[in-house]
C-alpha atoms as a PDB file:
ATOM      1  CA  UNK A   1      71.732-138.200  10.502  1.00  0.00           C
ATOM      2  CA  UNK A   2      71.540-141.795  11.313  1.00  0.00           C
ATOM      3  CA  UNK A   3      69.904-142.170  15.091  1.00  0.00           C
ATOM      4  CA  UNK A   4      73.565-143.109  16.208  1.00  0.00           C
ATOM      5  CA  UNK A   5      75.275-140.423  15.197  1.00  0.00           C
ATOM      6  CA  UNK A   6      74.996-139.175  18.827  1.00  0.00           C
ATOM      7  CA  UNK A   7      76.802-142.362  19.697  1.00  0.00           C
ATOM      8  CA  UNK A   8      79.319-142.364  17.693  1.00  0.00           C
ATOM      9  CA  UNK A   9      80.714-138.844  18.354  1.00  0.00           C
ATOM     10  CA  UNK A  10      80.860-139.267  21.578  1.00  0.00           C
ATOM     11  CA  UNK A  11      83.243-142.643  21.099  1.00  0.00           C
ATOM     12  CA  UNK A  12      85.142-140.503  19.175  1.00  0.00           C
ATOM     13  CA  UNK A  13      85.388-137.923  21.985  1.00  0.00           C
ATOM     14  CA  UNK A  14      86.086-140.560  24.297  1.00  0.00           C
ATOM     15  CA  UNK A  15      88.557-142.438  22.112  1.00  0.00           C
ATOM     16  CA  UNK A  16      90.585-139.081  21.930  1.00  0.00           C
ATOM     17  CA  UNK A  17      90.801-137.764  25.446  1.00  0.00           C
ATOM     18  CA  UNK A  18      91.663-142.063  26.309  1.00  0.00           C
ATOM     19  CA  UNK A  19      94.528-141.003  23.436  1.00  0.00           C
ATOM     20  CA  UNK A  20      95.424-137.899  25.126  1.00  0.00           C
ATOM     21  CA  UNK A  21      95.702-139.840  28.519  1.00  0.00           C
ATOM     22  CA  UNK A  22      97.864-142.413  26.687  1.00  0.00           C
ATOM     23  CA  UNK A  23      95.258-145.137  27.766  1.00  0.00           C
ATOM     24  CA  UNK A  24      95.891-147.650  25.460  1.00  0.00           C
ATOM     25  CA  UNK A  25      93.333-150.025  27.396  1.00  0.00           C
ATOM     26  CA  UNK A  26      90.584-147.480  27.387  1.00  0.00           C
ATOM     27  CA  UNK A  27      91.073-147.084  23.742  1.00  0.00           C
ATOM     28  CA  UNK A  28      91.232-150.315  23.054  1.00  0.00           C
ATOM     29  CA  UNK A  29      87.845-150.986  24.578  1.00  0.00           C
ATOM     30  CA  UNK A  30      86.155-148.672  22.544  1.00  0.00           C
ATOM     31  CA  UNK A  31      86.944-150.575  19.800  1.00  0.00           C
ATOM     32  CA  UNK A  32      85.119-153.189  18.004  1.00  0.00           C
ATOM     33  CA  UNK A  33      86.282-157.255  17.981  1.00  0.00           C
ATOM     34  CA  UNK A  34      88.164-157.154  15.019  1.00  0.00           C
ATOM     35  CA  UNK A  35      88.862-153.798  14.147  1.00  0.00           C
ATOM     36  CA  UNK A  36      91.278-153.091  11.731  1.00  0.00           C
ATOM     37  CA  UNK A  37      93.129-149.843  11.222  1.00  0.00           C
ATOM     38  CA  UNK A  38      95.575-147.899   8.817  1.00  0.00           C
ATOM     39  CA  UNK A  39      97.771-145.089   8.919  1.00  0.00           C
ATOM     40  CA  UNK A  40      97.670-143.589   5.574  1.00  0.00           C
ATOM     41  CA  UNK A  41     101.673-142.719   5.694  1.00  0.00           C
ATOM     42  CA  UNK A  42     102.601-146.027   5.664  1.00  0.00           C
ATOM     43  CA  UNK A  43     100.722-146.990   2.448  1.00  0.00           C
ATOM     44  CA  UNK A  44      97.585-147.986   1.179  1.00  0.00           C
ATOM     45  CA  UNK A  45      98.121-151.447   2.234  1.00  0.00           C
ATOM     46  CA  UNK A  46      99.378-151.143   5.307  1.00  0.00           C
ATOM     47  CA  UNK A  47      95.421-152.504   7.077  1.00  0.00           C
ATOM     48  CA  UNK A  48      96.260-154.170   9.782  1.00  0.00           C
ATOM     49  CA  UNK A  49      94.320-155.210  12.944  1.00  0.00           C
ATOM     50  CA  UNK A  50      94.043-152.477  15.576  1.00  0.00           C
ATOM     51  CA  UNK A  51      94.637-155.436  18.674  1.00  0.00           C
ATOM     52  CA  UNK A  52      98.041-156.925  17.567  1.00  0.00           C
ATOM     53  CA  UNK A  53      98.951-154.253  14.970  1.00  0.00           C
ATOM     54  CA  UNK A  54      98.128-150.439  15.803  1.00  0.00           C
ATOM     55  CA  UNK A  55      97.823-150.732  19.692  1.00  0.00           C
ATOM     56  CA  UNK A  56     101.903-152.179  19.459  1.00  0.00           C
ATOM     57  CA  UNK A  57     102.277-148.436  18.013  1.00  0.00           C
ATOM     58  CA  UNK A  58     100.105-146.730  20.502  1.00  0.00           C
ATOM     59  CA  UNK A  59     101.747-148.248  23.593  1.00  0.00           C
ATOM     60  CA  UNK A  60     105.644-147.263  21.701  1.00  0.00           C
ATOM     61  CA  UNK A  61     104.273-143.743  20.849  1.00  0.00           C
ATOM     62  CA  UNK A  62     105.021-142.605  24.862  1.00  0.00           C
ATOM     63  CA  UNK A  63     108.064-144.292  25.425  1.00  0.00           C
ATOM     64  CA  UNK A  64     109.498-141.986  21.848  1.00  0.00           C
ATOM     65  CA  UNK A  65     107.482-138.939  22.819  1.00  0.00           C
ATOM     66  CA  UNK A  66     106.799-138.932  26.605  1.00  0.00           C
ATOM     67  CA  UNK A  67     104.733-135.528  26.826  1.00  0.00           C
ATOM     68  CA  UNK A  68     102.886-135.903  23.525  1.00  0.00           C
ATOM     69  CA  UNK A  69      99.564-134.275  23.216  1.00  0.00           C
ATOM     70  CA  UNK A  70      96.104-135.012  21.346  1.00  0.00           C
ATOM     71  CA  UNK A  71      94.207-132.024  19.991  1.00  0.00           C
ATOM     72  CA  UNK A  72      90.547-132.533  18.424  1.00  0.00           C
ATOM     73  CA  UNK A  73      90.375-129.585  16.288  1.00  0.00           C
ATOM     74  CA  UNK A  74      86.572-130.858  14.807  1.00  0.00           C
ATOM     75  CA  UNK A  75      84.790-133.407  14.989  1.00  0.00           C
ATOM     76  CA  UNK A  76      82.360-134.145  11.634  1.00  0.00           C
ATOM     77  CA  UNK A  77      79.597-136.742  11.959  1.00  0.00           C
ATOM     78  CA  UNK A  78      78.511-138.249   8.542  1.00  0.00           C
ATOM     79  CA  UNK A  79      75.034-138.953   7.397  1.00  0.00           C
ATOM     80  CA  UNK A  80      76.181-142.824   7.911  1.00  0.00           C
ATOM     81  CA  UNK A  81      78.596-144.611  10.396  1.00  0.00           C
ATOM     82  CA  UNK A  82      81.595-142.470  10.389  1.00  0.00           C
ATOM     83  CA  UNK A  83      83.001-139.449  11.794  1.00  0.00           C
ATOM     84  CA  UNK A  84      85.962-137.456  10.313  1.00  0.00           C
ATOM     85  CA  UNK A  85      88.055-135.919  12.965  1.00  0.00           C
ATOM     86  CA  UNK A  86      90.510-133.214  12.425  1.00  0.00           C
ATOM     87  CA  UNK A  87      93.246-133.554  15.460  1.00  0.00           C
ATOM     88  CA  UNK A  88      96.577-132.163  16.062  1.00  0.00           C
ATOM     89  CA  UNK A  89      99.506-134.254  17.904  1.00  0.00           C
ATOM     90  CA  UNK A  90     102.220-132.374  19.556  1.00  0.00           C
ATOM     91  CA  UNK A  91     105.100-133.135  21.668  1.00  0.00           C
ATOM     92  CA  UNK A  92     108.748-132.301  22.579  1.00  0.00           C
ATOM     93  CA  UNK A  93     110.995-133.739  19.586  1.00  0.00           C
ATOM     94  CA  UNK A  94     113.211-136.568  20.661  1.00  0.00           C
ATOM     95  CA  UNK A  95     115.910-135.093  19.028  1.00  0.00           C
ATOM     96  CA  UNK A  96     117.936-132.126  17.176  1.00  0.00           C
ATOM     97  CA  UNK A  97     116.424-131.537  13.557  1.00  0.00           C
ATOM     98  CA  UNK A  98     118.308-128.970  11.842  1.00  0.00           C
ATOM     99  CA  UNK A  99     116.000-126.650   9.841  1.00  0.00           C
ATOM    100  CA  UNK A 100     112.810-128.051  11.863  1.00  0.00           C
ATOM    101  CA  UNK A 101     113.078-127.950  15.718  1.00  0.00           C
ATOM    102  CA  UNK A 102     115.215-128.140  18.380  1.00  0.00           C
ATOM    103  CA  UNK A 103     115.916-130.873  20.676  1.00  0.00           C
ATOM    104  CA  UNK A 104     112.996-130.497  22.952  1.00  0.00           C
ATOM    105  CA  UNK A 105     110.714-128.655  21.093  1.00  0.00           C
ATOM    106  CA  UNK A 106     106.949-128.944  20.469  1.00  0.00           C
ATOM    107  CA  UNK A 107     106.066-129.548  17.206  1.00  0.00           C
ATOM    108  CA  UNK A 108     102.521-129.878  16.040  1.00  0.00           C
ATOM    109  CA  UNK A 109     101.479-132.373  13.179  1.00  0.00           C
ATOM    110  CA  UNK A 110      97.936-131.971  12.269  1.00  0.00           C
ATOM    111  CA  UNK A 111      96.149-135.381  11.812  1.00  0.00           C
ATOM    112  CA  UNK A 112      93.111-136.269  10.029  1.00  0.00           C
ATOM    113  CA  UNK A 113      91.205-139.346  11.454  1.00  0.00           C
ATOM    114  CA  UNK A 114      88.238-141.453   9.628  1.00  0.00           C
ATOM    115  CA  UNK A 115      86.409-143.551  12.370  1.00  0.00           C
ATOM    116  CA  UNK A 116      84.028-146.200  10.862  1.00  0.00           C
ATOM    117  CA  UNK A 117      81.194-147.624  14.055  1.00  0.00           C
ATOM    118  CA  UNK A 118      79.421-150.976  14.008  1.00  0.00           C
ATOM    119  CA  UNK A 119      75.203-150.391  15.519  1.00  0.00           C
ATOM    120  CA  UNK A 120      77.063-150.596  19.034  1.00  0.00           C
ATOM    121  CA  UNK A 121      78.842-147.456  18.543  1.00  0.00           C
ATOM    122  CA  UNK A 122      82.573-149.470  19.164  1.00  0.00           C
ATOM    123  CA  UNK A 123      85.359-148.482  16.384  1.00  0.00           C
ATOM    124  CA  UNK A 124      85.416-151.447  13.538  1.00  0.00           C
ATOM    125  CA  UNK A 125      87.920-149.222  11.481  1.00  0.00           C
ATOM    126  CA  UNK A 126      90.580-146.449  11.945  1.00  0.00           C
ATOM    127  CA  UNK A 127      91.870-144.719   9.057  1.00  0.00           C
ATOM    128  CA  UNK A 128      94.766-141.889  10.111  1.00  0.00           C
ATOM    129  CA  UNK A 129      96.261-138.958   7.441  1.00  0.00           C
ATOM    130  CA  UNK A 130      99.091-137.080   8.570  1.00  0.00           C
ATOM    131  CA  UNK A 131     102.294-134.923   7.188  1.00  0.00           C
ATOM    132  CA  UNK A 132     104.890-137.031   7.397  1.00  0.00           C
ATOM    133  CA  UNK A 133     107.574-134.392   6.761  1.00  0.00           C
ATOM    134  CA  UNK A 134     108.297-133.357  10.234  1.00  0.00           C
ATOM    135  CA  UNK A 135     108.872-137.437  10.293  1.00  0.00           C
ATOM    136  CA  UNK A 136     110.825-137.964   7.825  1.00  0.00           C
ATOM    137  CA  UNK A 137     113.385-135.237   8.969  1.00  0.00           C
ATOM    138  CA  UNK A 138     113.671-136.438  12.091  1.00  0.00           C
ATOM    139  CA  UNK A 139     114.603-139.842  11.078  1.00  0.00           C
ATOM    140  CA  UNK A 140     116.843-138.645   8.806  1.00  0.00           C
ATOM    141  CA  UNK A 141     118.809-136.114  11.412  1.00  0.00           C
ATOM    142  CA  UNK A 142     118.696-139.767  13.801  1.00  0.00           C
ATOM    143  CA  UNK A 143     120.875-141.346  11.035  1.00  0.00           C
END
C-alpha cells in the first residue's frame, strides 16, 4: 500500500462520522480545492463540483430526512489513492409509500462510496452508488 493509505482511511472515517453529524462544514474541509463529485443515480454525467454542486445536496438532505443516519459497513483501502467504502443511510421516510414503508419508518439504502485523495490526504473526487428504488417509489407515492 502506498505510504498514505493510513491517511486516507482515516479522512474517510472522518468524512463519514462529519456525514453522520450532518456537518456539512467539517466535510467540506476534508475536501480538496476543487473537488468534484458524482452520484452514480443521477447519470454518468452528472460530475459536478463538490463546493457549489454536492454540498447544496448535503445541506437539503436534513431538512427532507431530519434523523437520517450514516453507516460505514467497510472501509477498503486500494494499493493507490482511493478507498471504496461500503455505507448504509437510513432514516424515517418523509412520507407513506405503499408496498415499501410507512410514514415514519426507517429504511436502509446501502451506499457504495469511491473516494479519490490528492498527497495531502483531502478528497479531490467523490463517486456515490446507491439503489435508487426505495427513491423512486417515494417520489412517485409524493405525486
Amino acid at each position: 500500500m502506498k505510504r498514505n493509505a493510513k491517511g486516507y482511511v482515516s479522512t474517510a472515517q472522518q468524512f463519514f462520522a462529519a456525514y453522520d453529524a450532518h456537518d456539512v462544514d467539517g466535510m467540506l474541509g476534508l475536501c480538496a480545492d476543487g473537488a468534484l463529485g458524482r452520484y452514480a443515480p443521477y447519470g454518468r454525467e452528472s460530475v459536478v463540483p463538490i463546493r457549489g454542486g454536492i454540498d447544496v445536496i448535503w445541506r437539503a438532505f436534513p431538512n427532507a430526512v431530519p434523523n437520517f443516519r450514516v453507516k460505514v459497513i467497510e472501509l477498503i483501502p486500494t494499493d493507490g489513492n482511493t478507498v471504496v467504502i461500503q455505507a448504509e443511510m437510513s432514516g424515517p421516510i418523509p412520507a407513506e409509500v405503499p408496498g415499501v414503508a410507512k410514514k415514519g419508518q426507517d429504511v436502509h439504502i446501502p451506499h457504495c462510496y469511491i473516494l479519490r485523495f490528492d498527497s495531502n490526504s483531502k478528497i479531490t473526487r467523490l463517486d456515490a452508488y446507491w439503489d435508487n428504488t426505495v427513491l423512486n417509489n417515494i417520489k412517485a407515492s409524493c405525486v
